[in-house]
N, C-alpha and C. Protein backbone atom coordinates (compact mmCIF):
# COMPACT_ATOMS: atom_id res chain seq x y z
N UNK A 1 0.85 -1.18 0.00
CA UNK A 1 0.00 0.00 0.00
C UNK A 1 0.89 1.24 0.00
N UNK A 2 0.61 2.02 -0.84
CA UNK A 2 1.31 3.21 -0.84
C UNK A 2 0.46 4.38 -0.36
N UNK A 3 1.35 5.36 0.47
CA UNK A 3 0.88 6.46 1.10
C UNK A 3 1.30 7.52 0.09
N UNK A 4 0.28 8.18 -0.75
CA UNK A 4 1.01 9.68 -1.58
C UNK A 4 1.34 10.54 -0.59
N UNK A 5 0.22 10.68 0.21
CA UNK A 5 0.72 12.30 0.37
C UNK A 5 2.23 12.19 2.05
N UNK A 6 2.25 10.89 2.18
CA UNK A 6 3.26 10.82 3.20
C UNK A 6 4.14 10.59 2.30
N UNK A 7 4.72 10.42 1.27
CA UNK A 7 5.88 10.31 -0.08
C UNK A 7 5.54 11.46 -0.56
N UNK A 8 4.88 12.10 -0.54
CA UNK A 8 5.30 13.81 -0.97
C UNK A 8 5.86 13.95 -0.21
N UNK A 9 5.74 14.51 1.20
CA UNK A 9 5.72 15.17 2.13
C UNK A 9 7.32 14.61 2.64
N UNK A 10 7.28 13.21 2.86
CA UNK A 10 8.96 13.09 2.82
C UNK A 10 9.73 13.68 1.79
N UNK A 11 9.74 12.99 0.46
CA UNK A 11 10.37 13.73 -0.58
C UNK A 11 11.07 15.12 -0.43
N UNK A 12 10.38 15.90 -0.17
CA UNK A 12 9.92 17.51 -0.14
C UNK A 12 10.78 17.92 1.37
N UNK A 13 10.66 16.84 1.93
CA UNK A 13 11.50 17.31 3.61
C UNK A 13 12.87 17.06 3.31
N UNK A 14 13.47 15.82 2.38
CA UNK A 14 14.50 15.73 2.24
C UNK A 14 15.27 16.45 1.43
N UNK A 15 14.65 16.90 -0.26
CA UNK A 15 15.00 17.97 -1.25
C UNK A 15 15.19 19.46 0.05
N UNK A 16 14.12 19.69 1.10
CA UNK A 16 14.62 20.93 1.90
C UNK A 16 15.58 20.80 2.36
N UNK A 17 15.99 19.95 3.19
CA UNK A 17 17.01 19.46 4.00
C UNK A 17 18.08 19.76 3.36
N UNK A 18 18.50 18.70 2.40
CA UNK A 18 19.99 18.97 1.21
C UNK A 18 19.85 20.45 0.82
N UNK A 19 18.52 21.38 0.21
CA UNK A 19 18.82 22.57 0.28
C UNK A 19 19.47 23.66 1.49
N UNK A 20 18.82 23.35 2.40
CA UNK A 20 19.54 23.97 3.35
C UNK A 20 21.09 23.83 4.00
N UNK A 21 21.28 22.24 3.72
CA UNK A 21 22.81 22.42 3.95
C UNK A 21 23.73 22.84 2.85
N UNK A 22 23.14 22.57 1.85
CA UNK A 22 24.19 23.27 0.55
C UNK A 22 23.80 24.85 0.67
N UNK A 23 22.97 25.67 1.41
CA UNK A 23 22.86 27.29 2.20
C UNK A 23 24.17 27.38 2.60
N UNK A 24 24.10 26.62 3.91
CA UNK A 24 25.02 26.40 4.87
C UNK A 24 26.33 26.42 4.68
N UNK A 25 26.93 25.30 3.54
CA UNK A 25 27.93 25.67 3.43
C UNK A 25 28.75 26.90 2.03
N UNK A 26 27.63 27.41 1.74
CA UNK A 26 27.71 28.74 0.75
C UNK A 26 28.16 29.85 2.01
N UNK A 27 27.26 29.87 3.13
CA UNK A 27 27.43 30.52 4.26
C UNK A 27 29.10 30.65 4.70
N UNK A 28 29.10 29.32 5.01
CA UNK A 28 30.01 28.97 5.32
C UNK A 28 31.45 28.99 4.64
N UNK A 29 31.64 29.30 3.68
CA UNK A 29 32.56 29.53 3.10
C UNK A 29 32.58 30.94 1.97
N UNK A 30 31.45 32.35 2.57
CA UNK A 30 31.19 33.19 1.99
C UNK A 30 33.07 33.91 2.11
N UNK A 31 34.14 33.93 2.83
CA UNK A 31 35.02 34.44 2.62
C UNK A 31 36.29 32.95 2.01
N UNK A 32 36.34 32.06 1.62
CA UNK A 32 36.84 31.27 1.62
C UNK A 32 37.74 31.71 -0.40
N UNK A 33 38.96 31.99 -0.21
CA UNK A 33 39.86 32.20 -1.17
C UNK A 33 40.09 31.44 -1.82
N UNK A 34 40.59 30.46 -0.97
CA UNK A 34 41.66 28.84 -1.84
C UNK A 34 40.74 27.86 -1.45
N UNK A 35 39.50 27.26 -2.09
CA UNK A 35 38.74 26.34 -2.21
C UNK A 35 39.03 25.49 -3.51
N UNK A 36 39.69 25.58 -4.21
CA UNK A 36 40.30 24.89 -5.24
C UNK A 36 41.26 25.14 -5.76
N UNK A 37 42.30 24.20 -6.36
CA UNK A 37 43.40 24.27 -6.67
C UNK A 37 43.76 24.05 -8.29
N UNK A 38 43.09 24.92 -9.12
CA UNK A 38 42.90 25.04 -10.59
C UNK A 38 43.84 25.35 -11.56
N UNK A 39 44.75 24.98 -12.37
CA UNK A 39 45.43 25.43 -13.08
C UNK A 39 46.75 26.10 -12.38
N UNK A 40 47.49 25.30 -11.30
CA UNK A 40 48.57 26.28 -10.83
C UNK A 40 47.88 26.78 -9.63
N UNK A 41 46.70 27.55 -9.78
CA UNK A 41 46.35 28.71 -8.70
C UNK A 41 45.19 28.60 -8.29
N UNK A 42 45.35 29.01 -6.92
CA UNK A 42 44.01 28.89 -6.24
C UNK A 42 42.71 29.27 -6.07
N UNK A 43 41.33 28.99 -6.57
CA UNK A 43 39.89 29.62 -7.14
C UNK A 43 39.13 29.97 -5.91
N UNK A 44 38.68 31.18 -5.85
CA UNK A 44 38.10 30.75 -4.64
C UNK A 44 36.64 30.16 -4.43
N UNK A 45 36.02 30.17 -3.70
CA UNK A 45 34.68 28.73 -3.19
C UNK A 45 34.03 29.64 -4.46
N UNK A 46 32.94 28.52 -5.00
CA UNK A 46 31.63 29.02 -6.23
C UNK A 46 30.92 28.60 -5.43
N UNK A 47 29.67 29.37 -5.21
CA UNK A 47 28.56 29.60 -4.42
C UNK A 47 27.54 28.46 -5.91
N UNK A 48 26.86 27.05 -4.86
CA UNK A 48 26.31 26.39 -5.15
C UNK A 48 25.03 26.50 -4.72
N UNK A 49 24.33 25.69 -5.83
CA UNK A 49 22.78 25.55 -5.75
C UNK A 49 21.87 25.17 -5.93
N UNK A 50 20.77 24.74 -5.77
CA UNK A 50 19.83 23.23 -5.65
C UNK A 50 19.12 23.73 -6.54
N UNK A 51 18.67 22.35 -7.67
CA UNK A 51 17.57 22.45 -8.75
C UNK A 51 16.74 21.57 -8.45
N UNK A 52 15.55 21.81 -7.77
CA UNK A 52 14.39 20.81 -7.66
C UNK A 52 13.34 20.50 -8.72
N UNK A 53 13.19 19.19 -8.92
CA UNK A 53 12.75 18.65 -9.94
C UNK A 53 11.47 17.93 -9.42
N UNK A 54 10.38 18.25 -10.43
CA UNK A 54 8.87 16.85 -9.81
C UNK A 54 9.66 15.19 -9.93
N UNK A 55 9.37 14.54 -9.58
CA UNK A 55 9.47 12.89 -9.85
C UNK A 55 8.89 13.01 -11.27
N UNK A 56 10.12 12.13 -12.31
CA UNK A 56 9.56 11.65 -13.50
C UNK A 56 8.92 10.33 -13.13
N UNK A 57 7.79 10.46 -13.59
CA UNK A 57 7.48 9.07 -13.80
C UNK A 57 7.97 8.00 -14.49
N UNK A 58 8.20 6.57 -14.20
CA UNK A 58 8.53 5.50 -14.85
C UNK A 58 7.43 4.81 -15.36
N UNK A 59 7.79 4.37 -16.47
CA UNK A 59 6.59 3.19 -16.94
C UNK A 59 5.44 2.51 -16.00
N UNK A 60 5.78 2.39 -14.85
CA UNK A 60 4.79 1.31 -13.77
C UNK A 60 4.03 2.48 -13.28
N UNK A 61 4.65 3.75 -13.26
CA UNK A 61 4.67 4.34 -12.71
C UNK A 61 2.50 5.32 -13.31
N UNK A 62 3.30 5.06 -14.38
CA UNK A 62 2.13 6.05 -15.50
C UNK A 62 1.42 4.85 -15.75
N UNK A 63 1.53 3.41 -15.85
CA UNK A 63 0.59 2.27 -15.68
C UNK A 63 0.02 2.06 -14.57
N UNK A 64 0.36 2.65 -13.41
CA UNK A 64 -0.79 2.39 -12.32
C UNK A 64 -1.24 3.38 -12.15
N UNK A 65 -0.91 4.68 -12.82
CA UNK A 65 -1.90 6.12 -12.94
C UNK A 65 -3.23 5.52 -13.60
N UNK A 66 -3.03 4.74 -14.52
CA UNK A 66 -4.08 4.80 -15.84
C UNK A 66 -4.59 3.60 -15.08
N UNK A 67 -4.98 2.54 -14.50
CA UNK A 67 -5.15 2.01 -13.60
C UNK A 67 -5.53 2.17 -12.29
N UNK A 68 -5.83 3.73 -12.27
CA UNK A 68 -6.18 3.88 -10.68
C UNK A 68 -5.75 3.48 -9.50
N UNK A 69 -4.13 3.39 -9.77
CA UNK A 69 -3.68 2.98 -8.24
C UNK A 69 -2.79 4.43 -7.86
N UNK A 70 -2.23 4.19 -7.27
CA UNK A 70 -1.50 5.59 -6.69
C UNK A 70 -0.05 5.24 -7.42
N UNK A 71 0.29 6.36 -7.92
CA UNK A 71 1.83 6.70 -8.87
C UNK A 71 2.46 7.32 -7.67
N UNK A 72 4.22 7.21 -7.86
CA UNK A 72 5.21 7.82 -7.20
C UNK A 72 4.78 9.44 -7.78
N UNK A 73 4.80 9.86 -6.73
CA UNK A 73 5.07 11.44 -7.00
C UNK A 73 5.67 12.13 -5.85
N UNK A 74 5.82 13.02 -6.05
CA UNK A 74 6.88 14.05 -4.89
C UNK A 74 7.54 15.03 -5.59
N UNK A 75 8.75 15.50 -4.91
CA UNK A 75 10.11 16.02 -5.48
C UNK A 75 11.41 15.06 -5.73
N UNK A 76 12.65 15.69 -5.81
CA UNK A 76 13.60 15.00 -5.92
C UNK A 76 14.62 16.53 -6.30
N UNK A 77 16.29 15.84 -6.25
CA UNK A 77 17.15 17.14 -6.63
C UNK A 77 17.69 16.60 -8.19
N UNK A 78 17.36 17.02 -8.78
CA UNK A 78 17.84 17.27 -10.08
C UNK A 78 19.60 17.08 -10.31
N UNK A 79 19.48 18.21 -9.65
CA UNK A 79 21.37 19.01 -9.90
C UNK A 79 21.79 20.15 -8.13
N UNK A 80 23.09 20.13 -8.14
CA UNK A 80 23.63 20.98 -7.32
C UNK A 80 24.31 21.51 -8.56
N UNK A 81 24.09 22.40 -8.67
CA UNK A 81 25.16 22.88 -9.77
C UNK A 81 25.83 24.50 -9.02
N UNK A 82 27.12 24.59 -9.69
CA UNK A 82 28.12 26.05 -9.51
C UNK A 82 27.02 27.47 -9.79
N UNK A 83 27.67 28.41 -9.16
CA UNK A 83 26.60 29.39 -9.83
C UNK A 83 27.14 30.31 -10.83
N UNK A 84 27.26 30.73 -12.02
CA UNK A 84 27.67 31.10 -12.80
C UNK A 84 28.38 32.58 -12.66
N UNK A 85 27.43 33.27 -11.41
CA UNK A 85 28.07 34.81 -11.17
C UNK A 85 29.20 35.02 -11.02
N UNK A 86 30.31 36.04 -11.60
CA UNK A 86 31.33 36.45 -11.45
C UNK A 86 31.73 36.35 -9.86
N UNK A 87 33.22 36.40 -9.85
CA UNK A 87 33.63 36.54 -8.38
C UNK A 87 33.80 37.77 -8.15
N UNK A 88 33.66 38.10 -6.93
CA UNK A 88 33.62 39.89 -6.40
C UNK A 88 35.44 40.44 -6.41
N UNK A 89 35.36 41.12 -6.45
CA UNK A 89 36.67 41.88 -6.75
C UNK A 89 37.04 42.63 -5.46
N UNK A 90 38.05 42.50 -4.56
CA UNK A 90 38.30 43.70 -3.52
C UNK A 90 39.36 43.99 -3.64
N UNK A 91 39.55 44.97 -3.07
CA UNK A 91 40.79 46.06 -2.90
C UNK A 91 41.03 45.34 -1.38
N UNK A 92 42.68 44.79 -1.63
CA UNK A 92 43.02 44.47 -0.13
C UNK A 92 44.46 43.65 -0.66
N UNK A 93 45.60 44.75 -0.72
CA UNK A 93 46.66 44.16 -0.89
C UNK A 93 47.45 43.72 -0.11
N UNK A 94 47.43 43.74 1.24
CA UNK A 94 47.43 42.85 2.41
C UNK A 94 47.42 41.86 2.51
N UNK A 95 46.32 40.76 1.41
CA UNK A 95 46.02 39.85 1.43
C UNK A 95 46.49 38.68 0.74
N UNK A 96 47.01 37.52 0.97
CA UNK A 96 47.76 36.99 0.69
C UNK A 96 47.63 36.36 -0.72
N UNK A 97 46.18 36.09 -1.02
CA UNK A 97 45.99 36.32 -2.49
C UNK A 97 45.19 37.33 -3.34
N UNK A 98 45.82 38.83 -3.21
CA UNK A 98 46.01 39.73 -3.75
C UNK A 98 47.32 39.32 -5.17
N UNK A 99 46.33 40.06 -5.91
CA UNK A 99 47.34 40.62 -7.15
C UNK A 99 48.34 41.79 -7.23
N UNK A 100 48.84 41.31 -8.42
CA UNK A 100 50.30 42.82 -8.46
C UNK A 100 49.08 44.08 -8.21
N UNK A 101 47.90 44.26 -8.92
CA UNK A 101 47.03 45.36 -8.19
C UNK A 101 46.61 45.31 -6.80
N UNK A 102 46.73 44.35 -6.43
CA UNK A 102 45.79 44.62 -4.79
C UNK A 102 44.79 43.92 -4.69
N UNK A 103 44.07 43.35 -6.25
CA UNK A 103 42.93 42.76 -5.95
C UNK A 103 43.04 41.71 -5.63
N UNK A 104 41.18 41.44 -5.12
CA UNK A 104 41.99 39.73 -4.42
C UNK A 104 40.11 39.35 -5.00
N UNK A 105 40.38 38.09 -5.72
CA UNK A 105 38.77 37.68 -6.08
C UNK A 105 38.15 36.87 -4.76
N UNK A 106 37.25 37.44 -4.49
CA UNK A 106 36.59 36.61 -3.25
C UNK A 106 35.11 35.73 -3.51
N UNK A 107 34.52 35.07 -2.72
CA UNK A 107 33.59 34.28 -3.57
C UNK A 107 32.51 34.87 -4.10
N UNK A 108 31.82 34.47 -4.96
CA UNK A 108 30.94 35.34 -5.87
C UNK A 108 29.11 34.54 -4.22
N UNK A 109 29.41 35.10 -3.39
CA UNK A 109 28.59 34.02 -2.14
C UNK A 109 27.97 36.02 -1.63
N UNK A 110 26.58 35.98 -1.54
CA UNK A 110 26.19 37.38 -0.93
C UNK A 110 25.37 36.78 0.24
N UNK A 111 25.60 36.90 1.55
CA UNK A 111 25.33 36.26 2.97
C UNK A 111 23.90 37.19 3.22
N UNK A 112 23.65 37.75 2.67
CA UNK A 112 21.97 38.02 2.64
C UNK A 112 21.14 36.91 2.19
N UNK A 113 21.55 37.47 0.17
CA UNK A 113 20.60 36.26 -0.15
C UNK A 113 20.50 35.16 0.18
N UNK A 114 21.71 34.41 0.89
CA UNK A 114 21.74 32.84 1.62
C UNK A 114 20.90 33.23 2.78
N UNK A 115 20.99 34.14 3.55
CA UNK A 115 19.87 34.17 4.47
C UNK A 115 18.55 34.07 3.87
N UNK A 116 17.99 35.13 3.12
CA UNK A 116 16.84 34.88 2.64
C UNK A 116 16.03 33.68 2.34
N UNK A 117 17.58 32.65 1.20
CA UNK A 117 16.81 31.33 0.78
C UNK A 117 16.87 30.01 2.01
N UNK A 118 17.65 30.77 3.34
CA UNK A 118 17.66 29.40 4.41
C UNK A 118 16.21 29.99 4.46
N UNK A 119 15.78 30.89 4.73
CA UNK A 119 14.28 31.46 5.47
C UNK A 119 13.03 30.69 4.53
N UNK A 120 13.37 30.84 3.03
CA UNK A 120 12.45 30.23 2.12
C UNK A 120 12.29 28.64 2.43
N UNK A 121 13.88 28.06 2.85
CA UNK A 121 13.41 26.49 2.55
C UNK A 121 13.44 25.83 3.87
N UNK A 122 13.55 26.89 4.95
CA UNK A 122 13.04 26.20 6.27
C UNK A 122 11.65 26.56 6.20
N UNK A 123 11.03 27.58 6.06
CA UNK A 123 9.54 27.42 5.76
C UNK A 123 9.01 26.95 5.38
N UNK A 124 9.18 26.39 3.81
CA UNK A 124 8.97 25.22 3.20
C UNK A 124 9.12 23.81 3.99
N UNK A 125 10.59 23.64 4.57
CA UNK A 125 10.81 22.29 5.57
C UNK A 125 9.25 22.28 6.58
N UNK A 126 8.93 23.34 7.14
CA UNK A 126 7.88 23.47 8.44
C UNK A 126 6.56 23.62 7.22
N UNK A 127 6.14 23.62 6.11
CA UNK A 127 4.81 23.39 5.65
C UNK A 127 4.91 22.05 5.35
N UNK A 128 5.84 21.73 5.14
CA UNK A 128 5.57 20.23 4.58
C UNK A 128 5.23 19.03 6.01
N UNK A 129 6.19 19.73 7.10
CA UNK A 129 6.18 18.80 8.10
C UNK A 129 4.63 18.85 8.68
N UNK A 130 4.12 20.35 8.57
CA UNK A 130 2.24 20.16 9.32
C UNK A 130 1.47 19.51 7.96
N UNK A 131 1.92 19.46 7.04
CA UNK A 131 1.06 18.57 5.56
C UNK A 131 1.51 16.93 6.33
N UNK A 132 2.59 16.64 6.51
CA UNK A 132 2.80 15.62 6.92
C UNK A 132 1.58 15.30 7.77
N UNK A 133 1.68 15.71 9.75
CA UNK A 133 0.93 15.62 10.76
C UNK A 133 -0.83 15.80 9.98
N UNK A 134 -0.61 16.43 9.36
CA UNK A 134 -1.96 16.49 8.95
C UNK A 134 -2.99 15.21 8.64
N UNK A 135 -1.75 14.96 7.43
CA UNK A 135 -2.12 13.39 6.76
C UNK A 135 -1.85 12.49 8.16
N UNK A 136 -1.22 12.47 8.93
CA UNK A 136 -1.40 11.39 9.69
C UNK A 136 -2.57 11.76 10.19
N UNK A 137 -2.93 12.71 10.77
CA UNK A 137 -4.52 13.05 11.47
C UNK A 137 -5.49 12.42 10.93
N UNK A 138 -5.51 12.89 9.77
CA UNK A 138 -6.74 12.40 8.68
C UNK A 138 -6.64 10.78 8.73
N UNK A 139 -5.06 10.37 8.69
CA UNK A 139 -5.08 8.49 8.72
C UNK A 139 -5.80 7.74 10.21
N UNK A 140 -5.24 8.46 11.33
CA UNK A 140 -5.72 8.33 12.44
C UNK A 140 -7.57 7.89 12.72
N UNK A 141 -7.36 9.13 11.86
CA UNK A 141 -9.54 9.33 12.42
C UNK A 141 -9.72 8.58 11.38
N UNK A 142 -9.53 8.09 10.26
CA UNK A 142 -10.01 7.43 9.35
C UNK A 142 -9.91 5.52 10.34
N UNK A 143 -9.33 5.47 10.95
CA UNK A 143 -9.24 4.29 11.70
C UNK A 143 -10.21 4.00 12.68
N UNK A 144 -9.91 5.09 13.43
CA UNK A 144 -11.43 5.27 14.28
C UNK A 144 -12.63 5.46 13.97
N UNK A 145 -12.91 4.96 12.68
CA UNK A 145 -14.17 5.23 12.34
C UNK A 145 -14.52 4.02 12.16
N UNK A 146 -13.62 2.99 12.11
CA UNK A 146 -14.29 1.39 11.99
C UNK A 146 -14.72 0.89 13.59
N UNK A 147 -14.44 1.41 14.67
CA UNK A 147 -14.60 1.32 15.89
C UNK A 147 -15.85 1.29 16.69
């Protein structure tokens, strides 16, 4: 027997979850210089990021749709992929990887917007978890009604 809306609702907790720690360590390494060792010289961290995808369906999948049984559905992560934005540029010849100018590329990581999107996908984490409790409620009283 399959439960949909408790396989959404996991799905969807775990796609949050991996989003929020790939936040975390964008956070976490918003000043980080030498995160890779590319060509000779050192790159600093690329601010990564989650692509959430619906569940494709598989063959059994779209045969027990058309059949009236319950299909896999949910989310899932697609990709973590790099983020394409330039790296920020500072003035700080002090710094040990500074250029013959002074500049020093730091990560292309803005510690706002990572705040913002932890705020988006812990909210998301906490709707899915009362969709969860919910569906158990509804499973609950649906039991007690044979009683």
């Amino acid at each position: 027997m399959k439960l949909g809306g408790f396989d959404i609702s996991a799905s969807a907790l775990t796609a949050q979850r991996l989003r929020m720690d790939v936040i975390s360590a964008n956070i976490a390494n918003a000043e980080t210089t030498r995160a890779q060792f590319v060509n000779g010289r050192f790159v600093p961290y690329r601010r990564k990021e989650v692509v959430l995808a619906a569940v494709q369906p598989k063959f059994r999948n779209l045969l027990d749709e058309k059949l009236n049984a319950d299909a896999e559905q949910g989310v899932q992560v697609a990709a973590i992929r790099d983020d394409a934005t330039p790296f920020k540029q500072v003035y700080n010849p002090a710094h040990p990887d500074a250029d013959e100018n002074g500049m020093v590329n730091m990560p292309n990581v803005d510690v706002v917007k990572e705040m913002v999107d932890m705020i988006s996908a812990s909210r998301s984490y906490e709707a899915n978890v009362t969709a969860l409790n919910a569906s158990k409620a509804m499973f609950m009283k649906s039991l007690e009604i044979g009683r």
